[in-house]
N, C-alpha and C. Protein backbone atom coordinates (compact mmCIF):
# COMPACT_ATOMS: atom_id res chain seq x y z
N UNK A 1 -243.10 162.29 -201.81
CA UNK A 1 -241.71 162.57 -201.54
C UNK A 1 -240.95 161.25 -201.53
N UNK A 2 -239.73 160.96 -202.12
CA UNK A 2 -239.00 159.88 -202.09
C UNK A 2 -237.88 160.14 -201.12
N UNK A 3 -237.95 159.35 -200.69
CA UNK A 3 -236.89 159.08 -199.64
C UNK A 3 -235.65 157.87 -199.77
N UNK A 4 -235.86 156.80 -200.64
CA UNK A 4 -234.76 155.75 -201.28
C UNK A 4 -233.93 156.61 -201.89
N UNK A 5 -232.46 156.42 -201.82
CA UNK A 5 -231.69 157.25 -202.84
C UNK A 5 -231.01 156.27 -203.42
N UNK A 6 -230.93 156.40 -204.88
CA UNK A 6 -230.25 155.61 -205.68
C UNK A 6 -228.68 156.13 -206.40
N UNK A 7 -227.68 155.46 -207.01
CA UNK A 7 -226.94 155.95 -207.11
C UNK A 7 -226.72 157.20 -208.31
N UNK A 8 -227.65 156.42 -209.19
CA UNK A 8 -227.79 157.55 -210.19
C UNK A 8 -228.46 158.81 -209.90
N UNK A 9 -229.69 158.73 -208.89
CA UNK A 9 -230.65 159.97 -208.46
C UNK A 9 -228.84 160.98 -207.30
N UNK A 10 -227.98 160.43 -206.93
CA UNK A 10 -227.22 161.29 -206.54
C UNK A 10 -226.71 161.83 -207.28
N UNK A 11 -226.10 161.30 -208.15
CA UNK A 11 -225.48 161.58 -209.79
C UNK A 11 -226.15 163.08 -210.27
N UNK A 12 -227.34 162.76 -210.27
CA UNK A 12 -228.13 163.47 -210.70
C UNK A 12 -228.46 165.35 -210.56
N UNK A 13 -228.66 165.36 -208.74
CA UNK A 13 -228.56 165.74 -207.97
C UNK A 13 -227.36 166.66 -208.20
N UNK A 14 -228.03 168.62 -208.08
CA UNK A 14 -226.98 169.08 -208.10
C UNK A 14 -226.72 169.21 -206.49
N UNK A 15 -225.00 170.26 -206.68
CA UNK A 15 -224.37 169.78 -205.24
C UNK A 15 -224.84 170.48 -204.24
N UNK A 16 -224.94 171.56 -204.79
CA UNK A 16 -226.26 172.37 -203.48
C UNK A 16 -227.54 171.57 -202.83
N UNK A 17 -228.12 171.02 -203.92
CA UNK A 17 -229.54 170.08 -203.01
C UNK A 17 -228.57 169.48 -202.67
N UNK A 18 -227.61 168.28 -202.89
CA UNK A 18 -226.80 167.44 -201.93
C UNK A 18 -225.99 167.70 -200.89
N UNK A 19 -225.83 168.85 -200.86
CA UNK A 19 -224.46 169.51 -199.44
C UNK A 19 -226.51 169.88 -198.62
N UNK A 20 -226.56 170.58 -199.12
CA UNK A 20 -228.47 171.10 -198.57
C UNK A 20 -228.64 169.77 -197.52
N UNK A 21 -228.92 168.47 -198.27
CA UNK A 21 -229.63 167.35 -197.69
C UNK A 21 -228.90 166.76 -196.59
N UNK A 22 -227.46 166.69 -197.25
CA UNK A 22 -226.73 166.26 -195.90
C UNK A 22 -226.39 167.18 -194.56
N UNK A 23 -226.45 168.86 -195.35
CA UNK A 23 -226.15 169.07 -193.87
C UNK A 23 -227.96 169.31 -192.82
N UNK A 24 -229.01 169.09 -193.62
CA UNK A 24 -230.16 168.83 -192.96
C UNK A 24 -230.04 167.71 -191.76
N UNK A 25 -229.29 166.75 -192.38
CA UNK A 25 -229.25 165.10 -192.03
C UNK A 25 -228.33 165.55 -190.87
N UNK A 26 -227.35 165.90 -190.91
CA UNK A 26 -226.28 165.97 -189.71
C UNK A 26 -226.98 167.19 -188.58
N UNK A 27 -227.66 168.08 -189.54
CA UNK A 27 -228.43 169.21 -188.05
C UNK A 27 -229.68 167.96 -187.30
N UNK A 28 -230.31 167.50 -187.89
CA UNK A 28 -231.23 166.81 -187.41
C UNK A 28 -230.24 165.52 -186.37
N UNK A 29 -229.65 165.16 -186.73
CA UNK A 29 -228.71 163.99 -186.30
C UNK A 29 -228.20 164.81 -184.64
N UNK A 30 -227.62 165.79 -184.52
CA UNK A 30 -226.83 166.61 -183.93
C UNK A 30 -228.28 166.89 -182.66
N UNK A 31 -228.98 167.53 -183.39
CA UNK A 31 -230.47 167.65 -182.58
C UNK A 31 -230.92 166.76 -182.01
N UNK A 32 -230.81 165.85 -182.66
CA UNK A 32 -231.47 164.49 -181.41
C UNK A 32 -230.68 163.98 -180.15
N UNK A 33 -228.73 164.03 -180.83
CA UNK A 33 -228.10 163.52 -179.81
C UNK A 33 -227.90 164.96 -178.70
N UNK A 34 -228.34 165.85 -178.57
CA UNK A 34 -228.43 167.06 -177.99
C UNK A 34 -229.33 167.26 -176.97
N UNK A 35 -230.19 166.90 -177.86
CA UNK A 35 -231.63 167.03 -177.18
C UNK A 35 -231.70 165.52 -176.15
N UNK A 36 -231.20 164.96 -176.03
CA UNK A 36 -230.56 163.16 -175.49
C UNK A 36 -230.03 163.60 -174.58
N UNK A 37 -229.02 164.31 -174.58
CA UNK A 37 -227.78 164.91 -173.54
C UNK A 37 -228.65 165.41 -172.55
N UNK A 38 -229.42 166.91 -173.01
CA UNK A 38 -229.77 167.81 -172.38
C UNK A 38 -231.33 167.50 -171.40
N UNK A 39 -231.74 166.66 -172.22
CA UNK A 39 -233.10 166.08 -171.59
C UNK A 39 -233.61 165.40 -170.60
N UNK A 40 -232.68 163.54 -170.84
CA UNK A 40 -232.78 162.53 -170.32
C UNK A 40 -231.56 162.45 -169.97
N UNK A 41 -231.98 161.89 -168.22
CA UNK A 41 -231.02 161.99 -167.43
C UNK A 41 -229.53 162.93 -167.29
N UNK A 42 -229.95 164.12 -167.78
CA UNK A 42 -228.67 165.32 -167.49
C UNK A 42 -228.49 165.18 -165.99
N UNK A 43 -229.42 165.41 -164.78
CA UNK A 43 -229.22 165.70 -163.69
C UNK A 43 -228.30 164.04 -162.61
N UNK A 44 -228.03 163.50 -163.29
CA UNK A 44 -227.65 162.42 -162.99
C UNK A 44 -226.17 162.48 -162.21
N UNK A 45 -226.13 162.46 -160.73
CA UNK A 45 -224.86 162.78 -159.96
C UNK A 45 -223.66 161.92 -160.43
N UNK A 46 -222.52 162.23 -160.07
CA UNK A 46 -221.25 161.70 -160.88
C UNK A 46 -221.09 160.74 -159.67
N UNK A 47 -220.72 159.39 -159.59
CA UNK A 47 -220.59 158.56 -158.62
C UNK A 47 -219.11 158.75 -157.72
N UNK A 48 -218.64 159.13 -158.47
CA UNK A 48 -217.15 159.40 -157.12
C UNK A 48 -216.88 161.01 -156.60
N UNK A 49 -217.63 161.54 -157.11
CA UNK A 49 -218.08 162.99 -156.57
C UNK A 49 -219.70 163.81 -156.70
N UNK A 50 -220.43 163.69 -156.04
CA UNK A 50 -221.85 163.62 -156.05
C UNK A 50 -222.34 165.48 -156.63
N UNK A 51 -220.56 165.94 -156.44
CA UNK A 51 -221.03 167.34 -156.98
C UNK A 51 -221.05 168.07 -158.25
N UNK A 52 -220.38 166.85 -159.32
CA UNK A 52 -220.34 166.66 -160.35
C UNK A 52 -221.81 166.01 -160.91
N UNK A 53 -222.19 166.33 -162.36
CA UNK A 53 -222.68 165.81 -162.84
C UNK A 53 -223.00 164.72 -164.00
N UNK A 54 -223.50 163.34 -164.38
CA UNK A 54 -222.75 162.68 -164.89
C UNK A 54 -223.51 162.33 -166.03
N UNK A 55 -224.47 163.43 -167.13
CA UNK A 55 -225.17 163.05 -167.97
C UNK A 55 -225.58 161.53 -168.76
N UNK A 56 -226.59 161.48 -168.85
CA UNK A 56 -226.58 159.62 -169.18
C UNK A 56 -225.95 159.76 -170.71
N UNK A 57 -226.10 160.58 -171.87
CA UNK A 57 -225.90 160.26 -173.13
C UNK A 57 -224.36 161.67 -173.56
N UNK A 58 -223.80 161.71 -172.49
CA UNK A 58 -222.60 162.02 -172.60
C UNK A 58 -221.51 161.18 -173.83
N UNK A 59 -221.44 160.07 -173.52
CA UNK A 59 -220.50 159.41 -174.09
C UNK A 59 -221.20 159.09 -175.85
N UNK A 60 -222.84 159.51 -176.10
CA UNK A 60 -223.23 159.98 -177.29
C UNK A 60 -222.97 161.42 -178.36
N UNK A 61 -222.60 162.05 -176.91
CA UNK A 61 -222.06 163.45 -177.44
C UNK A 61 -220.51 162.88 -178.43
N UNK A 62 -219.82 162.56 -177.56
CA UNK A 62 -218.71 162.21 -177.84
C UNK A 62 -218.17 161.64 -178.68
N UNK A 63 -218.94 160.34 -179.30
CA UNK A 63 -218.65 159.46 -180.22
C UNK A 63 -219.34 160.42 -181.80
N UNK A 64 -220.54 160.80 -181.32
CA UNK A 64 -220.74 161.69 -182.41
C UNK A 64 -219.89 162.98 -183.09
N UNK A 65 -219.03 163.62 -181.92
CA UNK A 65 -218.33 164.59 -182.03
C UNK A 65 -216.76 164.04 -182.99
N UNK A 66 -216.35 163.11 -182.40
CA UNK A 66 -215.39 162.02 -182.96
C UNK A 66 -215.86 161.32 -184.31
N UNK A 67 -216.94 160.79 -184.96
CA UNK A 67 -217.31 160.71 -186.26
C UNK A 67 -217.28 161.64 -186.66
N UNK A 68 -217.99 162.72 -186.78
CA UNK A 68 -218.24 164.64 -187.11
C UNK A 68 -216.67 164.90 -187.78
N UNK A 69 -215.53 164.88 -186.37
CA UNK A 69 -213.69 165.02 -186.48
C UNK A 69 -213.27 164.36 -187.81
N UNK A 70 -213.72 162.84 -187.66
CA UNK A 70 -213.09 161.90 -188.58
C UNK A 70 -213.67 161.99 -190.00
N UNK A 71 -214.82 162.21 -190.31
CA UNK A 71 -215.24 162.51 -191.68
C UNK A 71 -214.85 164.20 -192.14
N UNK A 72 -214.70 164.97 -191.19
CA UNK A 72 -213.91 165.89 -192.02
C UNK A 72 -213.05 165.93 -192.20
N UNK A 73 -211.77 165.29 -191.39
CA UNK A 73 -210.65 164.86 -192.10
C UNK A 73 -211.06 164.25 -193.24
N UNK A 74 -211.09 163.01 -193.38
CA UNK A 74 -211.05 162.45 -194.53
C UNK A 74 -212.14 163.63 -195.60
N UNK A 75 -213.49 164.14 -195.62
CA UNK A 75 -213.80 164.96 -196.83
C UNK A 75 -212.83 165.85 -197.02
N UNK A 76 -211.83 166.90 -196.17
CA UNK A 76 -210.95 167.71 -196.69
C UNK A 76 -209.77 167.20 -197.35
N UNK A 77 -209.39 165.99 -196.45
CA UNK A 77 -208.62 164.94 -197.69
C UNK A 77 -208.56 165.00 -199.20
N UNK A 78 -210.19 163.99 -199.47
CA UNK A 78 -210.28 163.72 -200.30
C UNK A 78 -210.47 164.86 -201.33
N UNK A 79 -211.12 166.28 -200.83
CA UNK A 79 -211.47 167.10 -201.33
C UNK A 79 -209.96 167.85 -201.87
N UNK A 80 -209.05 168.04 -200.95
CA UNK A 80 -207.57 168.44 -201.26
C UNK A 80 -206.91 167.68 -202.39
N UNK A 81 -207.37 166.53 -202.37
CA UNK A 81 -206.53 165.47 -203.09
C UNK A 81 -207.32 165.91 -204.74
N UNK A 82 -208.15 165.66 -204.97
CA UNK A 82 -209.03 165.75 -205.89
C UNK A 82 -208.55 167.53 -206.83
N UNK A 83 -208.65 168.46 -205.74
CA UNK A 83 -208.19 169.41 -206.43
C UNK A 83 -206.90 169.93 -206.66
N UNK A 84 -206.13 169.41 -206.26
CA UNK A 84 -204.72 168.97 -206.27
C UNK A 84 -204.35 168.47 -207.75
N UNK A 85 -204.87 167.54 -208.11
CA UNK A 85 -204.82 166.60 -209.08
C UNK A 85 -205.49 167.81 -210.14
N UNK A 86 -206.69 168.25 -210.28
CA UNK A 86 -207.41 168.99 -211.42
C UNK A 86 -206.38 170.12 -211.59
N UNK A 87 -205.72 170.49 -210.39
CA UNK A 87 -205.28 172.28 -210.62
C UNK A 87 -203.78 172.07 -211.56
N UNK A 88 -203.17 170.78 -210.51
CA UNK A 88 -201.88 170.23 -211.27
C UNK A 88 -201.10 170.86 -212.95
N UNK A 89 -202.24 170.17 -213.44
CA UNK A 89 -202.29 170.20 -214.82
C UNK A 89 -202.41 171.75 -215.50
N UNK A 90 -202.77 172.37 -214.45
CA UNK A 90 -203.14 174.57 -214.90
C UNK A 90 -202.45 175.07 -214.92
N UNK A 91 -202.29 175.86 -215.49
CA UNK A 91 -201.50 176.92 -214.89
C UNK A 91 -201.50 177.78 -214.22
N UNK A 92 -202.65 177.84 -213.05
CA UNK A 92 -202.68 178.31 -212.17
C UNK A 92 -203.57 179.42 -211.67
N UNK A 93 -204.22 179.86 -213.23
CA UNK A 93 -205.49 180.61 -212.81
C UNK A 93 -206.50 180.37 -213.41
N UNK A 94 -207.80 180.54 -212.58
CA UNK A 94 -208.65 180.30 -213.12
C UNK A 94 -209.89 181.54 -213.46
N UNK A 95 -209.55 181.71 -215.01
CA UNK A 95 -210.69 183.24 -215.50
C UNK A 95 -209.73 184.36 -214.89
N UNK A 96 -208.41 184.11 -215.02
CA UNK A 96 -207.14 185.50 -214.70
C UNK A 96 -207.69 185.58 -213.01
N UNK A 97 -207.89 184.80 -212.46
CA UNK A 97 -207.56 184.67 -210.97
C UNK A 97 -206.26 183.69 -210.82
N UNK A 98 -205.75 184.49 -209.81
CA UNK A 98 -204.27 183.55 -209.30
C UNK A 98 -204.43 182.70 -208.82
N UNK A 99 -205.30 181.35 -208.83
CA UNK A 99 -205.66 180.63 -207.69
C UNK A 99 -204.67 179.90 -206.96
N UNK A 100 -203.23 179.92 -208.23
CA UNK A 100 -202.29 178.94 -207.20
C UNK A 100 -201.41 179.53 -206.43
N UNK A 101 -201.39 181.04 -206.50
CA UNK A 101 -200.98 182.20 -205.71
C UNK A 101 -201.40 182.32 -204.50
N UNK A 102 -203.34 182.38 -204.66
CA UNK A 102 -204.19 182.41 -203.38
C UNK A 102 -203.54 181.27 -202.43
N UNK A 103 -203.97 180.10 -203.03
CA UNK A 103 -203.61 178.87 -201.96
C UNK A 103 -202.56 178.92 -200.81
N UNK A 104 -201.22 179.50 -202.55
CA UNK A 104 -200.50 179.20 -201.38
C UNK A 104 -199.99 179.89 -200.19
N UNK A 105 -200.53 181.53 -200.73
CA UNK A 105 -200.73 182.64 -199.17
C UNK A 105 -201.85 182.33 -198.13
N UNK A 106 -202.69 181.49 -198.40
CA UNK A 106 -203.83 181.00 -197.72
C UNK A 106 -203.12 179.99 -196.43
N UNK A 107 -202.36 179.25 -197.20
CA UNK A 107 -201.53 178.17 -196.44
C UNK A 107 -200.47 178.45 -195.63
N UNK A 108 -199.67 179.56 -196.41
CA UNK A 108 -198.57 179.57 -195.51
C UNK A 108 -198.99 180.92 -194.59
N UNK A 109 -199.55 181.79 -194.29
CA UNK A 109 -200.34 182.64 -193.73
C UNK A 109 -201.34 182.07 -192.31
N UNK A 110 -201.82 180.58 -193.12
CA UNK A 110 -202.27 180.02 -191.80
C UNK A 110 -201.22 179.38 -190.72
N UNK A 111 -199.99 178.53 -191.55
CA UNK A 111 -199.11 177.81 -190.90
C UNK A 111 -198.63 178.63 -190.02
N UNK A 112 -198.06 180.00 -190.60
CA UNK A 112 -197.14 180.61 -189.91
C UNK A 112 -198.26 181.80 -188.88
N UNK A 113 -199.62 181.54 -188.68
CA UNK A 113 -200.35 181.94 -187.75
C UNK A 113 -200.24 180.77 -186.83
N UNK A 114 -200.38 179.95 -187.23
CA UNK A 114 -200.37 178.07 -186.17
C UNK A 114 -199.15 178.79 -185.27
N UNK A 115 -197.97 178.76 -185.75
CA UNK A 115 -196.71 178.52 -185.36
C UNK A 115 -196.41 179.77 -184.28
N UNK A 116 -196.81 181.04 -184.69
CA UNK A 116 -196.70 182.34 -184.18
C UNK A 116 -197.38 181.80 -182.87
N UNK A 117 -198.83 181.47 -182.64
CA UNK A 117 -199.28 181.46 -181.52
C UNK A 117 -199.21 180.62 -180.94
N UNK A 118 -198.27 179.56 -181.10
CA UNK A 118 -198.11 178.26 -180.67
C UNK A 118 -196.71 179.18 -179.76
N UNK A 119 -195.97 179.43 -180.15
CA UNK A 119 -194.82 180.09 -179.29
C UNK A 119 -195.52 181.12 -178.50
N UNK A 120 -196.75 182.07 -178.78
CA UNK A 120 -196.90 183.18 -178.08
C UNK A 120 -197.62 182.24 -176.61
N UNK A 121 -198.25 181.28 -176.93
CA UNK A 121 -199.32 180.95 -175.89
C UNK A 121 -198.88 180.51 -175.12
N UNK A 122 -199.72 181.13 -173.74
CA UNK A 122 -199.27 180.57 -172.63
C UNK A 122 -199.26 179.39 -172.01
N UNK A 123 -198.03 178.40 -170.92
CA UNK A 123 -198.48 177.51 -170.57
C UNK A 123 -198.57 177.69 -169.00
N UNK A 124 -198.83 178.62 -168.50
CA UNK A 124 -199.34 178.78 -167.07
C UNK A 124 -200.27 177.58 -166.51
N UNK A 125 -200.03 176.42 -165.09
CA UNK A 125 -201.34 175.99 -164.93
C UNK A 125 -202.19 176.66 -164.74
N UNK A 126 -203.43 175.69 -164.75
CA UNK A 126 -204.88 176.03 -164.80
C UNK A 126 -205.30 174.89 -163.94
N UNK A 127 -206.14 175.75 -163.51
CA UNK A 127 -206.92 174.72 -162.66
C UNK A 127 -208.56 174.57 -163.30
N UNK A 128 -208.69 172.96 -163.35
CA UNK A 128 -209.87 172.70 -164.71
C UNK A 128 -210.44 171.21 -163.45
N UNK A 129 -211.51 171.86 -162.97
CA UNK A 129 -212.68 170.63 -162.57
C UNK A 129 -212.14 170.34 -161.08
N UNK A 130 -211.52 171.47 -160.44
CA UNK A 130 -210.62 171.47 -159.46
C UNK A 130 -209.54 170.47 -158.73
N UNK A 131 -208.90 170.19 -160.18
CA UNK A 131 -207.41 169.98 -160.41
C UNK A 131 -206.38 170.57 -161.01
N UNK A 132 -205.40 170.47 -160.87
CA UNK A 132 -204.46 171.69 -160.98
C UNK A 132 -203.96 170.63 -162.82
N UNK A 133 -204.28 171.50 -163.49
CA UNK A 133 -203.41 171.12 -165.11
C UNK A 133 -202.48 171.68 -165.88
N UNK A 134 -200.97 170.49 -165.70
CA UNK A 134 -200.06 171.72 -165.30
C UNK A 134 -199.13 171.29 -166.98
N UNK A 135 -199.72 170.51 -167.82
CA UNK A 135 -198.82 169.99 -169.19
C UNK A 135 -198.90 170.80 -169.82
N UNK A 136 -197.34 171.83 -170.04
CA UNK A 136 -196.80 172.56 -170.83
C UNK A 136 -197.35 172.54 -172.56
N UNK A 137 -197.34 171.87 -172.57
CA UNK A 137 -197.06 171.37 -174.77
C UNK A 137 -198.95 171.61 -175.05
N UNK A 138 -199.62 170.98 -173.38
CA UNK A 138 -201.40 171.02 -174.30
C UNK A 138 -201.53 172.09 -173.98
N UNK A 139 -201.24 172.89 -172.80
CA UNK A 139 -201.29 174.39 -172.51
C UNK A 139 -201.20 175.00 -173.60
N UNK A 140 -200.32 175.17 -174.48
CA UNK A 140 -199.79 176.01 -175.39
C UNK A 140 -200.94 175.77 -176.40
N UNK A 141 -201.01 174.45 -177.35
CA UNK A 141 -201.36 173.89 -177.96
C UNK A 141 -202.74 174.66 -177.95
N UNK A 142 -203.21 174.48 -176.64
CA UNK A 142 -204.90 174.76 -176.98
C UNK A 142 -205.04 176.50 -177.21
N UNK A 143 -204.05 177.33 -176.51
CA UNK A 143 -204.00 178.54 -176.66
C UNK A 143 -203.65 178.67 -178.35
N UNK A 144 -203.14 178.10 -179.13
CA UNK A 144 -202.52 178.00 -179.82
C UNK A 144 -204.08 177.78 -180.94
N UNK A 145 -204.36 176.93 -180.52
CA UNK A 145 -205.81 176.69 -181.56
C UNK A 145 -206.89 177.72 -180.88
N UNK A 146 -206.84 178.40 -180.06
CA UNK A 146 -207.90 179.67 -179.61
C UNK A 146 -207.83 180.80 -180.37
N UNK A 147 -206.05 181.28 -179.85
CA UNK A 147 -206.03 182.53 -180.49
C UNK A 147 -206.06 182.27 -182.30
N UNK A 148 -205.32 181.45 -182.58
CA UNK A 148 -206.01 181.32 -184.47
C UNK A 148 -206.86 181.37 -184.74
N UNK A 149 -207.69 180.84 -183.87
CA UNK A 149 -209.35 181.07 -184.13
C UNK A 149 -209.65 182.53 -184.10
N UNK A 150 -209.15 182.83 -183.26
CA UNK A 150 -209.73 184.65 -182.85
C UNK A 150 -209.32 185.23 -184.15
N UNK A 151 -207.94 185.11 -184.40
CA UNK A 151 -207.18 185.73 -185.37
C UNK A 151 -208.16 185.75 -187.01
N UNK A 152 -208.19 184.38 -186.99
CA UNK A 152 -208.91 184.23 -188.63
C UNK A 152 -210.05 184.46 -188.47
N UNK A 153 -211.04 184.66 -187.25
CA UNK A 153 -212.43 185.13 -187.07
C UNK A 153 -212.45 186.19 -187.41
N UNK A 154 -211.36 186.97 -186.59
CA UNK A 154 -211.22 188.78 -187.19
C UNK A 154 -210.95 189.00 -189.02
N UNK A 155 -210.09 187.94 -189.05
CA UNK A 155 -209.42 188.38 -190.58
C UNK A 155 -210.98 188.31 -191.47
N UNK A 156 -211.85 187.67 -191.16
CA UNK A 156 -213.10 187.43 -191.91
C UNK A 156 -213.60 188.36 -191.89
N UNK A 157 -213.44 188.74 -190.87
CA UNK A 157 -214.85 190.03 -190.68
C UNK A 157 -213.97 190.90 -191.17
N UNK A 158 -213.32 191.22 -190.75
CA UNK A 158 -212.38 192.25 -192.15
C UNK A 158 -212.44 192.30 -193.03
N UNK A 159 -212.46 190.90 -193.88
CA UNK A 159 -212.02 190.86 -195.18
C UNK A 159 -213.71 190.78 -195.76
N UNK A 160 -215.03 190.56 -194.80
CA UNK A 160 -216.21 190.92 -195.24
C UNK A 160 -216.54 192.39 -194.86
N UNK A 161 -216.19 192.73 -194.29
CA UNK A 161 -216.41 194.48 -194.19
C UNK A 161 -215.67 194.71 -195.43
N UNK A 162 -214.50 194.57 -195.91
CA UNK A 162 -213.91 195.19 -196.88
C UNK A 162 -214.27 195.34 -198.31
N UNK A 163 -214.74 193.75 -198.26
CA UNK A 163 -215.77 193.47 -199.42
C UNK A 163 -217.14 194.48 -199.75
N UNK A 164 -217.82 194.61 -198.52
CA UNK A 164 -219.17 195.40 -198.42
C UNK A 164 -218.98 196.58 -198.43
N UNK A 165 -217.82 197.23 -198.75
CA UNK A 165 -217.54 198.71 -199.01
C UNK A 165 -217.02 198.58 -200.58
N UNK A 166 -216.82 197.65 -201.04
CA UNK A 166 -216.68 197.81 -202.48
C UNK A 166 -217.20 198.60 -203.69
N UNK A 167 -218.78 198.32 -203.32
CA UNK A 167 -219.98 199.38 -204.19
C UNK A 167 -219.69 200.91 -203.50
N UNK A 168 -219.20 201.34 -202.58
CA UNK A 168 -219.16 202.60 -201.31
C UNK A 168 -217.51 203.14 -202.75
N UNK A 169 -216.56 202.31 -202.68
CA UNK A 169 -215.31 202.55 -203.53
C UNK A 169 -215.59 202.84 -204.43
N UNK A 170 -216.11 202.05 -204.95
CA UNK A 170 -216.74 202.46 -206.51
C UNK A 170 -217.72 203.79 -207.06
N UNK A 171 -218.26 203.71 -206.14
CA UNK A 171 -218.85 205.15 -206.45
C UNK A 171 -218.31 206.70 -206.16
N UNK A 172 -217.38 206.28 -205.20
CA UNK A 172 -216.31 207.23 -205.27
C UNK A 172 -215.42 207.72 -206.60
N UNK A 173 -214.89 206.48 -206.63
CA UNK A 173 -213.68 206.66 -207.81
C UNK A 173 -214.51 207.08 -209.05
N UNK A 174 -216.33 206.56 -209.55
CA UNK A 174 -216.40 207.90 -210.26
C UNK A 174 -217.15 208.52 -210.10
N UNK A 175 -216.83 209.41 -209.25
CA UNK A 175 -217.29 211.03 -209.19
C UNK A 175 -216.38 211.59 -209.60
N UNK A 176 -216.77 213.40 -210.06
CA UNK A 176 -215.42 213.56 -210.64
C UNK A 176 -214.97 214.70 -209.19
N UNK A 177 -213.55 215.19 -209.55
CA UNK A 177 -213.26 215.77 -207.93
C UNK A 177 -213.38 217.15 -208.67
């Protein structure tokens, strides 16, 4: 088994073994600093409140979670940018798909989900680690990135249930009535 990677052997390399290898590399990566957290020294008391706990490889969680943040910005970046540039030049579908249709209900469908629950969410305090947290704008904000989540979690499973009744449609439409 080789383990040196060269630039051409990536080249090479289709993108499935390469998305495959790296996301091996980041589960294994993720696993160790986890297994760090959860292992060694978890039970470790918090020094200005002894009822807290003050994990030793906490601040490993963190920095890892913060690289993890920062490289997907930049891959969706670069990845946006890149197809941006290829689609530019189209006219917009690809094999009589609308793709520049999709996008842009994809986009503005999400924005105007951002925005909807950014006004719906509540900023009631909360009390978090027994202190009272009373900032209006992150209140909202985080409700705001919850319920979108909920929202587009459902729209998936919808839109995969809907899919998996397709062959169920089809065999309908021919029968004869």
């Amino acid at each position: 088994m080789k383990f040196a990677f060269h630039r051409q052997d990536l080249r090479r390399m289709s993108a499935e073994r390469l998305s495959q290898r790296v996301f091996y590399g980041l589960l294994g990566l993720a696993v160790i600093i986890f297994g760090l957290f959860y292992l060694v020294g978890y039970d470790r008391p918090f020094e200005d409140d002894y009822s807290f706990n003050d994990p030793l490889f906490t601040n490993a969680v963190l920095i890892l979670m913060d690289v993890l943040l920062v490289a997907a910005i930049i891959v969706a970046a670069a990845s946006g940018y890149r197809l941006w540039r290829q689609r530019s030049k189209a006219n917009g579908t690809d094999n009589h798909i609308p793709v520049r249709k999709i996008r842009l209900w994809t986009w503005s469908s999400t924005g105007v989900c951002l925005l909807l629950t950014l006004l719906v969410g509540g900023s009631s305090p909360m009390r978090i680690n027994g202190a009272w947290y009373t900032d209006t704008l992150w209140l909202k904000v985080s409700d705001m990135f919850i319920l979108t989540s909920i929202i587009l979690l459902l729209a998936a499973v919808g839109t995969v249930i809907y899919g998996s009744t397709r062959y169920i449609r089809r065999r309908k439409e021919r029968r004869p009535c």
